[in-house]
Each structure stands twice: as structure tokens, then as C-alpha cells.
C-alpha atoms as a PDB file:
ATOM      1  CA  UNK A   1      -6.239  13.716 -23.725  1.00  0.00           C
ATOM      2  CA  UNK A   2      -8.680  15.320 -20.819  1.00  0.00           C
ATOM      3  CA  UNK A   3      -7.613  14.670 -17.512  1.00  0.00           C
ATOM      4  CA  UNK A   4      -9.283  13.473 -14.295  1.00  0.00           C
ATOM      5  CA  UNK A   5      -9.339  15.595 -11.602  1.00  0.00           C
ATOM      6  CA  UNK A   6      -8.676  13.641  -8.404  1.00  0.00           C
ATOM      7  CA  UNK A   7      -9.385  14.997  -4.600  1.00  0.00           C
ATOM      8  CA  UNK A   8      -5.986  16.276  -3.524  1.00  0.00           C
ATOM      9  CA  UNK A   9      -5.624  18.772  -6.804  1.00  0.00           C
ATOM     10  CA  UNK A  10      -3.945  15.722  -8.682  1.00  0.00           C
ATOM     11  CA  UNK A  11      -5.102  14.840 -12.112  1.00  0.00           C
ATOM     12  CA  UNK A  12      -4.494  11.720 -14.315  1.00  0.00           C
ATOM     13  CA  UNK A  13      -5.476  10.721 -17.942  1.00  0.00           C
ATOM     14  CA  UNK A  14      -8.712   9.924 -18.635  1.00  0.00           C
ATOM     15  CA  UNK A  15      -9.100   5.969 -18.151  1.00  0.00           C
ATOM     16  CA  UNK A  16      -6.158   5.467 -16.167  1.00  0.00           C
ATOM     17  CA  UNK A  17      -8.437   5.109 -13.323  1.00  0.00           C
ATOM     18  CA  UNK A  18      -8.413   1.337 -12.017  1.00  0.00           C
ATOM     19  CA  UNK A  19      -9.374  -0.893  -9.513  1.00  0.00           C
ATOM     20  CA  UNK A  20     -10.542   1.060  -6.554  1.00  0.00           C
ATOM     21  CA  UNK A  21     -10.013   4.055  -8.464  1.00  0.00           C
ATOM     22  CA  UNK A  22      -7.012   5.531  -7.002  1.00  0.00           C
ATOM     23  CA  UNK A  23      -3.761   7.172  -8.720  1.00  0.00           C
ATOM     24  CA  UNK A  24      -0.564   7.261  -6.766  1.00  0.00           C
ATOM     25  CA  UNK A  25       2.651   7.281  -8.097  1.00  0.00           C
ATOM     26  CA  UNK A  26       6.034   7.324  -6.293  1.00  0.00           C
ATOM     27  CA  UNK A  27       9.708   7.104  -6.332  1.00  0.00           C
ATOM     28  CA  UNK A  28      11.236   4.928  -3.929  1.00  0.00           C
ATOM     29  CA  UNK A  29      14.833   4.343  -4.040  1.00  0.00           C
ATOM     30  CA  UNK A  30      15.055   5.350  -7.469  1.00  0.00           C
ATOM     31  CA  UNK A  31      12.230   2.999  -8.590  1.00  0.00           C
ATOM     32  CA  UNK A  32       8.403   4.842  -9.690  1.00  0.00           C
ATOM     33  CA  UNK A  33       5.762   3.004  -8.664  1.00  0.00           C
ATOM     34  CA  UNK A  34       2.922   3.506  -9.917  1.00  0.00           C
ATOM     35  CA  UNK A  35      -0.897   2.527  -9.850  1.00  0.00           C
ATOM     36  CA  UNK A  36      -1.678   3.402 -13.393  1.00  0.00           C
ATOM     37  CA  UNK A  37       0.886   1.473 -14.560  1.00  0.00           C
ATOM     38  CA  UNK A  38       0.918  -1.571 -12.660  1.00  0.00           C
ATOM     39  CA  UNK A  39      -1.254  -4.676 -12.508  1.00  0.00           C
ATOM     40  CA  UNK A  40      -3.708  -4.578  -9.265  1.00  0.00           C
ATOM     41  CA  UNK A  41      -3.818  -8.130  -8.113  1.00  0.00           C
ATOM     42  CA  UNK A  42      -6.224  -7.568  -5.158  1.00  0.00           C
ATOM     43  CA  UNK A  43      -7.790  -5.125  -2.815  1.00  0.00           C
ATOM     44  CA  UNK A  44      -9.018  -5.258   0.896  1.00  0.00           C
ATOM     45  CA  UNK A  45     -11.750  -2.988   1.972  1.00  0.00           C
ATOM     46  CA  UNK A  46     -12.756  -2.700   5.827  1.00  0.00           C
ATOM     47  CA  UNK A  47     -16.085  -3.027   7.295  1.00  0.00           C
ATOM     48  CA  UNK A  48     -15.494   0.654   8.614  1.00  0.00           C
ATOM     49  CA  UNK A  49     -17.654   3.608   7.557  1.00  0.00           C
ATOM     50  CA  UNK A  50     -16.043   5.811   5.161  1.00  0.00           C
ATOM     51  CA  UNK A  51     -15.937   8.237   7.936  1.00  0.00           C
ATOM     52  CA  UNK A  52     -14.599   6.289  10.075  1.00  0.00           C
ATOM     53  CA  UNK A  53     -10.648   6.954  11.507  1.00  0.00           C
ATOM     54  CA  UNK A  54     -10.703   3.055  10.732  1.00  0.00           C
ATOM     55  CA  UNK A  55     -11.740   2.970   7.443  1.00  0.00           C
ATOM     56  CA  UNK A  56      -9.235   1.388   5.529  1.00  0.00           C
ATOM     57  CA  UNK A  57      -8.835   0.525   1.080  1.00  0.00           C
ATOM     58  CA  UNK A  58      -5.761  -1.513   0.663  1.00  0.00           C
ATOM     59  CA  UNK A  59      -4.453  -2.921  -2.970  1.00  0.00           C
ATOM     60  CA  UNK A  60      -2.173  -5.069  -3.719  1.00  0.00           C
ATOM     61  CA  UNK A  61      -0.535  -4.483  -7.254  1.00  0.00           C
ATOM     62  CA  UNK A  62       2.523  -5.823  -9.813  1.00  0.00           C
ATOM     63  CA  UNK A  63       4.500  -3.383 -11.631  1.00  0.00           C
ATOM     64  CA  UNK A  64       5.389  -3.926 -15.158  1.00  0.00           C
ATOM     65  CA  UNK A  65       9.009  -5.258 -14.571  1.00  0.00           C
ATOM     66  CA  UNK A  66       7.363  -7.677 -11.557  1.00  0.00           C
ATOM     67  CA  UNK A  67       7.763  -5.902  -8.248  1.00  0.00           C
ATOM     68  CA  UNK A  68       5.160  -5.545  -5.477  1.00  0.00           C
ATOM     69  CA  UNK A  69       3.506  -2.786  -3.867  1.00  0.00           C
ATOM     70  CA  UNK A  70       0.802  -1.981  -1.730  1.00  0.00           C
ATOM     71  CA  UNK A  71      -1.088   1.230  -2.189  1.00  0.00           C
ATOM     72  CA  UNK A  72      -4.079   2.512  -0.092  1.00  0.00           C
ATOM     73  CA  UNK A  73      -5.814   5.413   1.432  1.00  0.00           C
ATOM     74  CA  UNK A  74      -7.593   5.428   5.546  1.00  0.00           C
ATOM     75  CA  UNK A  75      -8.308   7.020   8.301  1.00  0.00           C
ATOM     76  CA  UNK A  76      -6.042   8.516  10.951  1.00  0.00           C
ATOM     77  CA  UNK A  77      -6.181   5.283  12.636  1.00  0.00           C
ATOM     78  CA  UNK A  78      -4.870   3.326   9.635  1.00  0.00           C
ATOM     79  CA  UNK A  79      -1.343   2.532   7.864  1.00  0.00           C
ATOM     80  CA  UNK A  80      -2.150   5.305   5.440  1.00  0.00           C
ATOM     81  CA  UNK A  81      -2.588   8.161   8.591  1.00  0.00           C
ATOM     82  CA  UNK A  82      -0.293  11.069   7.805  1.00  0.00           C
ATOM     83  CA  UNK A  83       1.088  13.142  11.112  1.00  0.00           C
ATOM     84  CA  UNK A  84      -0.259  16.857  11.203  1.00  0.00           C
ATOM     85  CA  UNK A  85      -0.135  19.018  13.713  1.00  0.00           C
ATOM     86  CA  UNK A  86      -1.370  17.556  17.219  1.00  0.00           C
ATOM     87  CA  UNK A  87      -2.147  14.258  15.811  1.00  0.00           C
ATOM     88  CA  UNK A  88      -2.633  12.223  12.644  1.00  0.00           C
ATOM     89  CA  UNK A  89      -5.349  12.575   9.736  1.00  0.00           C
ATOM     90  CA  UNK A  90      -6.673  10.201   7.499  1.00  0.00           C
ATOM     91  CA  UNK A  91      -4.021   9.844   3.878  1.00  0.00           C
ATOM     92  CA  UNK A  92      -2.748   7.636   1.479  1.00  0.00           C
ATOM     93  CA  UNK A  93       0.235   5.967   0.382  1.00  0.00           C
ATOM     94  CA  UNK A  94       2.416   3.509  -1.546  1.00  0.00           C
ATOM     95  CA  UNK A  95       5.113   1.313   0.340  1.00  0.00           C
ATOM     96  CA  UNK A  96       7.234  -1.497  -1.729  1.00  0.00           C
ATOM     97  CA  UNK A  97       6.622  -5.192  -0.239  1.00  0.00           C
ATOM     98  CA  UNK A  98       8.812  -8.215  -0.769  1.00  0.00           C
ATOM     99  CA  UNK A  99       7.524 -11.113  -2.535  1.00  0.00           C
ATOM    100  CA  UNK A 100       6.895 -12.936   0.709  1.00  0.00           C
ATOM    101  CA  UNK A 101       4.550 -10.100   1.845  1.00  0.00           C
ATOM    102  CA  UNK A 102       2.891  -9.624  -1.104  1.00  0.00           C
ATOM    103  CA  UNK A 103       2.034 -13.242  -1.573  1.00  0.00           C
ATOM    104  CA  UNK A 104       0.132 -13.187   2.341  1.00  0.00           C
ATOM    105  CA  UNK A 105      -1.113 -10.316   0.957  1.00  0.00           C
ATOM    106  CA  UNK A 106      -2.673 -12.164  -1.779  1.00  0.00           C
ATOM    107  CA  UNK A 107      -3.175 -15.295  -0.032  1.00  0.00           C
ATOM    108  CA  UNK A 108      -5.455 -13.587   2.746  1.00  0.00           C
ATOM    109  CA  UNK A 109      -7.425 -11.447   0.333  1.00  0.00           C
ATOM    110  CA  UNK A 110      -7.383 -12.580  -3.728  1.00  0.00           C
ATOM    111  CA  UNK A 111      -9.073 -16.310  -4.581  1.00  0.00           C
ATOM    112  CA  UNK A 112      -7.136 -19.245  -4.989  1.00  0.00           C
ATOM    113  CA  UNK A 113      -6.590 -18.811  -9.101  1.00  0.00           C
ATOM    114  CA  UNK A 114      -5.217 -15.352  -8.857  1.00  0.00           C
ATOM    115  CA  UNK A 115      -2.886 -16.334  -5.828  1.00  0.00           C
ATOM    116  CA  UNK A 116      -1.724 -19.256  -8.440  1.00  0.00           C
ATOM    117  CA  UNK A 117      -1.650 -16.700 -11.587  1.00  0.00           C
ATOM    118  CA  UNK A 118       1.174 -14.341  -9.181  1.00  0.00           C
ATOM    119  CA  UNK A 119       3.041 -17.039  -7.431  1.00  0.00           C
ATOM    120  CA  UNK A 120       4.990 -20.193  -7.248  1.00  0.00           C
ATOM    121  CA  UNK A 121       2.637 -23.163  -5.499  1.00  0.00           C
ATOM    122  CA  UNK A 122       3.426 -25.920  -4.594  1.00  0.00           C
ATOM    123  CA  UNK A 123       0.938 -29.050  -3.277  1.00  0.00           C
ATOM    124  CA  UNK A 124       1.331 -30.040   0.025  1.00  0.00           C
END
């Protein structure tokens, strides 16, 4: 199978590319998240140019055994900044998120049906 080459010197399979296009993978506390595996349930995208320290692609996605995780790349002015020497620079990342944060995650940025397809509801 030929593999992708990402920016970064990272490659992935061929067609494991989704949503916004980005591959990170991670092991947190034992646990791999990864994008290529796991079910993107929604994605925020700034107003911000691409250039811009404020730019900003955030997803929201479901692993295969049902945990959350957000997973995004910015500016040096985002969540995703990484320190370097005498300041930050634009990166990206992958942090877990609880239920509860993943569903305001949802609720602020997915439509109503998806928010329903990943979460209990109730009517008021």
C-alpha cells in the first residue's frame, strides 16, 4: 500500500486521510488515539487566515471502543501552539475530552441529528 506523505515527514496509508485531512495518532495514558481510526463527529474552522497566529482547525472525533478526543492544528496563538525557543509556533495536537466536553463540543459546532446520533437527549 503507497503511503501519503504528510508535512511534518509523517506518512499514512493511502485513504486514511479524513475529514479535514489530518493524521495524528497518540498514546495517552496507555490508550492510542487515533484520527485514522476513529469516527470524526465534527470540525470547527476559524474565520482566521491560514496565516494567521489565530488560525485555528478543531475536530471532534469517537474512537472505536467510544471515547472522545479532540484533535487540531493552529497558530501560535491557538490551543495547538507548541513552545520553541523565545516564544510559541503554530502545531498540532490530540487531547482526550470527557463526554461532557465532547458533547458542548458537538452541541456548539455539529447539527442537531449528529448531536442526537453521539448522545443521550432528552426533551425539555
Amino acid at each position: 500500500m503507497d503511503n501519503v506523505p504528510l508535512r511534518g515527514g509523517e506518512a499514512v496509508p493511502a485513504g486514511q486521510l479524513k475529514g479535514n485531512g489530518m493524521y495524528i495518532s497518540k498514546i495517552i495514558d496507555g490508550l492510542r488515539y487515533n484520527t485514522a481510526t476513529a469516527e470524526e463527529i465534527c470540525s470547527f474552522e476559524n474565520d482566521s487566515d491560514r496565516g494567521d497566529f489565530r488560525y485555528e482547525v478543531t475536530s471532534l472525533y469517537r474512537t472505536p471502543r467510544g471515547r472522545f478526543f479532540v484533535a487540531g492544528h493552529g497558530g501560535a496563538m491557538t490551543r495547538w501552539a507548541q513552545p520553541v525557543q523565545g516564544g510559541q509556533a503554530g502545531g498540532k495536537g490530540l487531547h482526550p475530552v470527557s463526554t461532557a466536553e465532547a458533547r458542548e463540543f458537538a452541541e456548539q459546532y455539529a447539527d442537531e441529528d449528529m448531536v442526537a446520533r453521539f448522545f443521550v437527549i432528552e426533551d425539555a
